[in-house]
PDB file of N, CA and C in Angstrom:
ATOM      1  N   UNK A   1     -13.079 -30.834  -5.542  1.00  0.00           N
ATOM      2  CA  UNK A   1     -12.327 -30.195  -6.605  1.00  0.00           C
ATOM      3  C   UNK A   1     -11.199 -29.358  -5.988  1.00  0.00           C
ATOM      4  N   UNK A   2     -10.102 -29.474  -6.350  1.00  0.00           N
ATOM      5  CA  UNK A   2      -8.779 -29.142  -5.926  1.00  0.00           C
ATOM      6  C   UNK A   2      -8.555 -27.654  -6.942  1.00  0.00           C
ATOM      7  N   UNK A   3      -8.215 -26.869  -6.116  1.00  0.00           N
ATOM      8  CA  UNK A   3      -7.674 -25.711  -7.052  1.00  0.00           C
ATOM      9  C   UNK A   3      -6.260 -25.837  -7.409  1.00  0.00           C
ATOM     10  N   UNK A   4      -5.440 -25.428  -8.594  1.00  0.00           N
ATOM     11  CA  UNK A   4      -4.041 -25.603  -8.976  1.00  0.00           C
ATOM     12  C   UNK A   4      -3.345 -24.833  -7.727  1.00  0.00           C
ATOM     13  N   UNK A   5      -2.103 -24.795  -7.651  1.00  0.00           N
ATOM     14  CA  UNK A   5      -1.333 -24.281  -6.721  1.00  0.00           C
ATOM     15  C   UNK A   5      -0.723 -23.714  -7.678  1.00  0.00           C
ATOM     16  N   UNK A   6       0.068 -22.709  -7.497  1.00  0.00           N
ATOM     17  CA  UNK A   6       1.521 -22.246  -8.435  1.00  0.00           C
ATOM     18  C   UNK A   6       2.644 -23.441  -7.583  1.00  0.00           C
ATOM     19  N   UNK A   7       3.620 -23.473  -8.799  1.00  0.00           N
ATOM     20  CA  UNK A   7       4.277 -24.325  -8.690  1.00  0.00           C
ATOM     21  C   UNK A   7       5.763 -23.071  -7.483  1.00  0.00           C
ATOM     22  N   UNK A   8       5.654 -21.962  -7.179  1.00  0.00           N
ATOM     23  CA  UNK A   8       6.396 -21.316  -7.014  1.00  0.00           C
ATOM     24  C   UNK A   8       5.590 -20.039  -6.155  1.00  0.00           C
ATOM     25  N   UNK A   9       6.207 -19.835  -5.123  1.00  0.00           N
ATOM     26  CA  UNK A   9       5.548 -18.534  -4.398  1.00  0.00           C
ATOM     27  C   UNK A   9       5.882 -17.273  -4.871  1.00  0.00           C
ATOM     28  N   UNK A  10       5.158 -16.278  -4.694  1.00  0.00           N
ATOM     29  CA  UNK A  10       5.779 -14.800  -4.970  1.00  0.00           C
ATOM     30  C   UNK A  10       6.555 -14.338  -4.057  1.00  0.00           C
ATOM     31  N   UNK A  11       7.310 -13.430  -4.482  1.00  0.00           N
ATOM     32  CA  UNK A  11       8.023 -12.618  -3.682  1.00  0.00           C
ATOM     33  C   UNK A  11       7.396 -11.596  -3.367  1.00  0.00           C
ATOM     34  N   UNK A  12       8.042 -10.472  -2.180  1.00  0.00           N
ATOM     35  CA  UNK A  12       7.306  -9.734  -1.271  1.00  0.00           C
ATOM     36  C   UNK A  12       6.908  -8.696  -2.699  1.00  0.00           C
ATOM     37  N   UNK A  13       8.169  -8.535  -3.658  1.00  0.00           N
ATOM     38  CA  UNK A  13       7.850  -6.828  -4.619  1.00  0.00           C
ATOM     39  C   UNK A  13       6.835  -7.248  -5.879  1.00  0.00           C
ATOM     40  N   UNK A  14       6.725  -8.474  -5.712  1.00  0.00           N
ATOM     41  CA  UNK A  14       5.668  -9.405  -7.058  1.00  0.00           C
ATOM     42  C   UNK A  14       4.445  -9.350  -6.288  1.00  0.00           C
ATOM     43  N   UNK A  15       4.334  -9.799  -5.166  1.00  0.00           N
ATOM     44  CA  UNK A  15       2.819  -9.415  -4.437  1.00  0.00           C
ATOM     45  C   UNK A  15       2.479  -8.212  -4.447  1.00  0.00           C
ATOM     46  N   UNK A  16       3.253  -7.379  -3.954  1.00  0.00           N
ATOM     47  CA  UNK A  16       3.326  -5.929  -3.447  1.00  0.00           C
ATOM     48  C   UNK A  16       2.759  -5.074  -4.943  1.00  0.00           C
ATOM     49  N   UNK A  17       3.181  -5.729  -5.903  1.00  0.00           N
ATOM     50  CA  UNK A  17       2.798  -5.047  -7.438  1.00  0.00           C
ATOM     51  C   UNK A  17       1.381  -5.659  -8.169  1.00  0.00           C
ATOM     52  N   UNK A  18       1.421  -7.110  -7.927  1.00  0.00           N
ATOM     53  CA  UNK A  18      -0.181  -7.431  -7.706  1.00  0.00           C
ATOM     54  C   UNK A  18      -1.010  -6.538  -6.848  1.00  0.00           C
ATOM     55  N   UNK A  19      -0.577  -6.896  -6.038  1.00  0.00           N
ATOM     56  CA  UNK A  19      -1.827  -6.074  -5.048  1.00  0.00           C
ATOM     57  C   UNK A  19      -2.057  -4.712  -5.433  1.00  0.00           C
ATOM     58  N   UNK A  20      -1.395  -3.771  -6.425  1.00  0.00           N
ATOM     59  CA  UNK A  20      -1.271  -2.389  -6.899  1.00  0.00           C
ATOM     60  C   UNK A  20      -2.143  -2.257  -8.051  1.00  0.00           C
ATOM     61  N   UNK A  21      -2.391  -3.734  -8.632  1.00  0.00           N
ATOM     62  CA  UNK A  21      -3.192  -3.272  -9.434  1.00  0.00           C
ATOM     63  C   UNK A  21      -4.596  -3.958  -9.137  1.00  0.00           C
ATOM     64  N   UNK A  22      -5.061  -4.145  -7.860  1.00  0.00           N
ATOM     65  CA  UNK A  22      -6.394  -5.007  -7.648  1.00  0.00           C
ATOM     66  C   UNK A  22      -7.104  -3.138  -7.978  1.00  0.00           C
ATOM     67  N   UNK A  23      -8.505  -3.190  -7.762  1.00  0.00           N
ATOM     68  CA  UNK A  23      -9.276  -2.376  -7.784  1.00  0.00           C
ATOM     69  C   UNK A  23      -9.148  -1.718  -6.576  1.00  0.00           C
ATOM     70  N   UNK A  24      -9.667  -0.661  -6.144  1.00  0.00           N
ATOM     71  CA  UNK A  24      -9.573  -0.248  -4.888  1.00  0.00           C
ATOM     72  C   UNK A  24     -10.148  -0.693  -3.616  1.00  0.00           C
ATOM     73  N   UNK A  25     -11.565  -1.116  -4.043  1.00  0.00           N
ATOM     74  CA  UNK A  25     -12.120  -1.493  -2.885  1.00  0.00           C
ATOM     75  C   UNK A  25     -11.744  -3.666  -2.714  1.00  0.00           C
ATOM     76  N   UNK A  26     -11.059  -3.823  -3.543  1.00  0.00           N
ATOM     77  CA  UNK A  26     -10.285  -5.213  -3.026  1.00  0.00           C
ATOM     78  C   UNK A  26      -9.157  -4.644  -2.125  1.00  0.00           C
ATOM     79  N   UNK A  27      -8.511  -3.820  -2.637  1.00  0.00           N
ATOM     80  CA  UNK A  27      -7.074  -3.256  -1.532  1.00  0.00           C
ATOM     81  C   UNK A  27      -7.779  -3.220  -0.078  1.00  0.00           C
ATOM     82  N   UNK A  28      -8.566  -2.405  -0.006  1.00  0.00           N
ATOM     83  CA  UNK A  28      -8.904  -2.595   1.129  1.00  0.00           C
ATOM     84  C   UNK A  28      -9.662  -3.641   1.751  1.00  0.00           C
ATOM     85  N   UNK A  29      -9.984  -4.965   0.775  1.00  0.00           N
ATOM     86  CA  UNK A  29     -10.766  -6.160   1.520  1.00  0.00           C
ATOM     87  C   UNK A  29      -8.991  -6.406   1.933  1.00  0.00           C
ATOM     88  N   UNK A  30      -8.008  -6.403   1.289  1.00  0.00           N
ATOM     89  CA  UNK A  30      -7.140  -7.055   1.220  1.00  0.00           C
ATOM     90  C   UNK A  30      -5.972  -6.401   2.532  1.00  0.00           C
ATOM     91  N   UNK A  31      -6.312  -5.116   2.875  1.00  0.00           N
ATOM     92  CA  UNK A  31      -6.152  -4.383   3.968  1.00  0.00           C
ATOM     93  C   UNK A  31      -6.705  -5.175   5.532  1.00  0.00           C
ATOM     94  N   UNK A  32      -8.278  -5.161   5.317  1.00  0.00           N
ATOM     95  CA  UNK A  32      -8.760  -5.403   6.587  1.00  0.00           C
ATOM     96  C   UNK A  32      -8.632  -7.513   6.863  1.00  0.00           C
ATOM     97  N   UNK A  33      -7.904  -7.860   5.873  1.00  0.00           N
ATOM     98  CA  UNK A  33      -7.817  -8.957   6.275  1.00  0.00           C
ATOM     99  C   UNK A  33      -6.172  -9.036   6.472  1.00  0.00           C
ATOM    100  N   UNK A  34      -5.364  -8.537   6.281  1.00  0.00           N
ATOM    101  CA  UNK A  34      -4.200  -8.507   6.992  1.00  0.00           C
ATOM    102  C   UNK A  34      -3.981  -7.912   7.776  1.00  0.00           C
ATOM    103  N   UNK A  35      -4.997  -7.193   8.646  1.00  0.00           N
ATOM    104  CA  UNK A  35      -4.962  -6.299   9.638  1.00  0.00           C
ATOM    105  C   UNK A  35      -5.690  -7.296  10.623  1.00  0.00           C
ATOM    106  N   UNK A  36      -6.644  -8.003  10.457  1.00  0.00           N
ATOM    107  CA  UNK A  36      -6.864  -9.261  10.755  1.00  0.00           C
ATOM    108  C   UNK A  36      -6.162 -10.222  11.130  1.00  0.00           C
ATOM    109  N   UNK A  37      -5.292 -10.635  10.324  1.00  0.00           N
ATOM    110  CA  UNK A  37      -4.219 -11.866  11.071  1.00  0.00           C
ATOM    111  C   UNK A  37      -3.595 -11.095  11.580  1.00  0.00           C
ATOM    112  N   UNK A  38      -2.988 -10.196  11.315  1.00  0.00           N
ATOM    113  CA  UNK A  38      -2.353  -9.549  12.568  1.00  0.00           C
ATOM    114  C   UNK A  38      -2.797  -9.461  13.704  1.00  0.00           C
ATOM    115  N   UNK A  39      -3.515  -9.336  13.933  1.00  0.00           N
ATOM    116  CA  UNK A  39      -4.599  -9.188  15.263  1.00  0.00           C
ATOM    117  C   UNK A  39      -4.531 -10.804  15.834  1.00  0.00           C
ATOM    118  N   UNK A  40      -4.550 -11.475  15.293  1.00  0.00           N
ATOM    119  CA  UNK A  40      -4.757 -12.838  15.898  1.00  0.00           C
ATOM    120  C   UNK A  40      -3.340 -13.046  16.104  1.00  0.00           C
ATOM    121  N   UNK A  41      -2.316 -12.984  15.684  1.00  0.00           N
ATOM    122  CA  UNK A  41      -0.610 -13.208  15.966  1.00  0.00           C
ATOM    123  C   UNK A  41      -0.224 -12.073  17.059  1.00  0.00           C
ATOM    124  N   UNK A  42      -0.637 -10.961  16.828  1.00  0.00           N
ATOM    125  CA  UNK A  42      -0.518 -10.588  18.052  1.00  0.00           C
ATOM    126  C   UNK A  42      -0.722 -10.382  19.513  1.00  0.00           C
ATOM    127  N   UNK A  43       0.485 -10.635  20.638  1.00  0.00           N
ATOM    128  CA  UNK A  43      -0.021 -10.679  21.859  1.00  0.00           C
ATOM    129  C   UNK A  43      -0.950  -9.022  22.516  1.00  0.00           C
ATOM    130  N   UNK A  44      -1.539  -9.550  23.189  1.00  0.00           N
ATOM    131  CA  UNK A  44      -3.187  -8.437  23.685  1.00  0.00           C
ATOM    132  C   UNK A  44      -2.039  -7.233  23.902  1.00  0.00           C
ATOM    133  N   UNK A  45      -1.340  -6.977  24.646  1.00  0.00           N
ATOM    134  CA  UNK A  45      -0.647  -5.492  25.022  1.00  0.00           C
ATOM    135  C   UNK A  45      -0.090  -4.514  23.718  1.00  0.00           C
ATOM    136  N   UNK A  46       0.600  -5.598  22.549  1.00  0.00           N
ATOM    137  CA  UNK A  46       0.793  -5.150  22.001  1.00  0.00           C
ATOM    138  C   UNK A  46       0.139  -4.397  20.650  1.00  0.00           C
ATOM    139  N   UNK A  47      -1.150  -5.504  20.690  1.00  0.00           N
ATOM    140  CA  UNK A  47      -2.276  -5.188  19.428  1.00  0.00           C
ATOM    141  C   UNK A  47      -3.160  -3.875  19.498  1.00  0.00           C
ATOM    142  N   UNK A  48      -2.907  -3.596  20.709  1.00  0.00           N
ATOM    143  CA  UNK A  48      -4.132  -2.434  20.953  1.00  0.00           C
ATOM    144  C   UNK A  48      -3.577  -1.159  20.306  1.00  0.00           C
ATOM    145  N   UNK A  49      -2.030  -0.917  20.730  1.00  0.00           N
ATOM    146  CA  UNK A  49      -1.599   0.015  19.945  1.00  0.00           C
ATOM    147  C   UNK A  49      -1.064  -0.071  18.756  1.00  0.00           C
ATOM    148  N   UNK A  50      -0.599  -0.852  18.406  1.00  0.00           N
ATOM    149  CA  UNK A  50      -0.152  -1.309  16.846  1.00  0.00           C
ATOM    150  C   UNK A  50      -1.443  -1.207  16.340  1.00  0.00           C
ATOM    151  N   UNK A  51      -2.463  -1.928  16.430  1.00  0.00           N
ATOM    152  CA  UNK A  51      -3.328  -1.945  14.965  1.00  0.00           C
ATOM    153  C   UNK A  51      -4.385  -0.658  15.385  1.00  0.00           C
ATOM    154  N   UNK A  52      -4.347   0.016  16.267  1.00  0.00           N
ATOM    155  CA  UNK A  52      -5.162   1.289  16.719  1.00  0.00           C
ATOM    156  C   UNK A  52      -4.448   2.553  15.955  1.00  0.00           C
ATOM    157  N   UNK A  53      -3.171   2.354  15.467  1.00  0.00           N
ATOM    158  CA  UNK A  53      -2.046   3.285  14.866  1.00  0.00           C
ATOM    159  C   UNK A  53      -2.109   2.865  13.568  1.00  0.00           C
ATOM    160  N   UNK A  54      -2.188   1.482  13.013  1.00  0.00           N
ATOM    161  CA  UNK A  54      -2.825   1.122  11.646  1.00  0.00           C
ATOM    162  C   UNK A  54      -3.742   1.650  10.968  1.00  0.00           C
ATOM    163  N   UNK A  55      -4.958   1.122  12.428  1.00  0.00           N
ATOM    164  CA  UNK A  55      -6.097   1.667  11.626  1.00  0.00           C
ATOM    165  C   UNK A  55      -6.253   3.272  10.944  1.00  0.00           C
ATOM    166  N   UNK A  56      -5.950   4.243  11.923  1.00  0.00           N
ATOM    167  CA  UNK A  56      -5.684   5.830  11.896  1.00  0.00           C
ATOM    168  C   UNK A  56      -5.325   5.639  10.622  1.00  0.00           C
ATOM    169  N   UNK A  57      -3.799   4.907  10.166  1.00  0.00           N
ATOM    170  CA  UNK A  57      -3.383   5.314   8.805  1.00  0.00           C
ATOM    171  C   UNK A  57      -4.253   4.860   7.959  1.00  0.00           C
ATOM    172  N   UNK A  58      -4.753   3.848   7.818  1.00  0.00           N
ATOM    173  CA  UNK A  58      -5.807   3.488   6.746  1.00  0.00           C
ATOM    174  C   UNK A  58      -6.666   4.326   6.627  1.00  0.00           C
ATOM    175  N   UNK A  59      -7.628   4.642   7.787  1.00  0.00           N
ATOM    176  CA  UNK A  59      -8.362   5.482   7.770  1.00  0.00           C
ATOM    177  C   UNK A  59      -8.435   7.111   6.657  1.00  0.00           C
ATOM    178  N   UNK A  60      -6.862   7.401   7.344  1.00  0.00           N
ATOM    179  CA  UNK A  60      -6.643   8.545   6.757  1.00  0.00           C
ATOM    180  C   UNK A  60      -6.294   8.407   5.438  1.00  0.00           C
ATOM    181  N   UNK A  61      -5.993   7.861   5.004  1.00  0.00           N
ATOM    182  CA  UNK A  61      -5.412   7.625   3.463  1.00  0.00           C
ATOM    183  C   UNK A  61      -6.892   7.209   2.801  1.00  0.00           C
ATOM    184  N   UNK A  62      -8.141   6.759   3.609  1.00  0.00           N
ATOM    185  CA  UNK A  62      -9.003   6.113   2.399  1.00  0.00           C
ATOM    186  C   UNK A  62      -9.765   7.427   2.340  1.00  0.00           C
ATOM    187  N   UNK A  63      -9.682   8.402   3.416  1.00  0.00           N
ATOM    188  CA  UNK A  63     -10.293   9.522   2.918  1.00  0.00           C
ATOM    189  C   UNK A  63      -9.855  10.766   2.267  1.00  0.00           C
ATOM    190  N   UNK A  64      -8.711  10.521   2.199  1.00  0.00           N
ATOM    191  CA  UNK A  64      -8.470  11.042   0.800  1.00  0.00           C
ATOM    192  C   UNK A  64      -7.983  10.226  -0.729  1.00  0.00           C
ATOM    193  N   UNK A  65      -8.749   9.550  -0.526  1.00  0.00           N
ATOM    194  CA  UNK A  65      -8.871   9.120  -2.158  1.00  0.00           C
ATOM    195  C   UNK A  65     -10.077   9.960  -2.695  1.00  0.00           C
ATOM    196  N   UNK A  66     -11.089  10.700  -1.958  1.00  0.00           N
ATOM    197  CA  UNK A  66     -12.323  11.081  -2.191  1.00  0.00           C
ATOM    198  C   UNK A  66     -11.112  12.355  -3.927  1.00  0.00           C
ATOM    199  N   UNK A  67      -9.949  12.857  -3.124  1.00  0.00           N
ATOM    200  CA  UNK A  67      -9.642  14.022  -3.798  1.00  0.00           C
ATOM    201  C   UNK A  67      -9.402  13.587  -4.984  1.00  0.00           C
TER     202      UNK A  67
END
């Protein structure tokens, strides 16, 4: 069984506004899996500090949603 395709891709501010209204804890499935391919596209020297500086921000931002 084949799923439909859209006949047309989104653009970056049409995703970007989907993704605004998923629930919260999808944002962040939807977080740690683009933090994910990133990790795999990126070469080893550069991933350690890029997504080590990611993570921090995620981090910090999911703990304050508590407020």
């Amino acid at each position: 069984m084949k799923v439909d395709e859209p006949d047309t891709l989104m653009t970056l501010p049409e995703l970007q506004k989907q993704a605004l209204q998923l629930p919260i804890n999808e944002r962040w499935q939807l977080v740690q899996t683009l933090l994910e391919s990133l990790q795999q596209e990126t070469s080893p020297a550069k991933k350690k500090g890029n997504l080590s500086r990611l993570r921090g921000i995620a981090k910090g931002t999911k703990s304050s949603d508590r407020f």
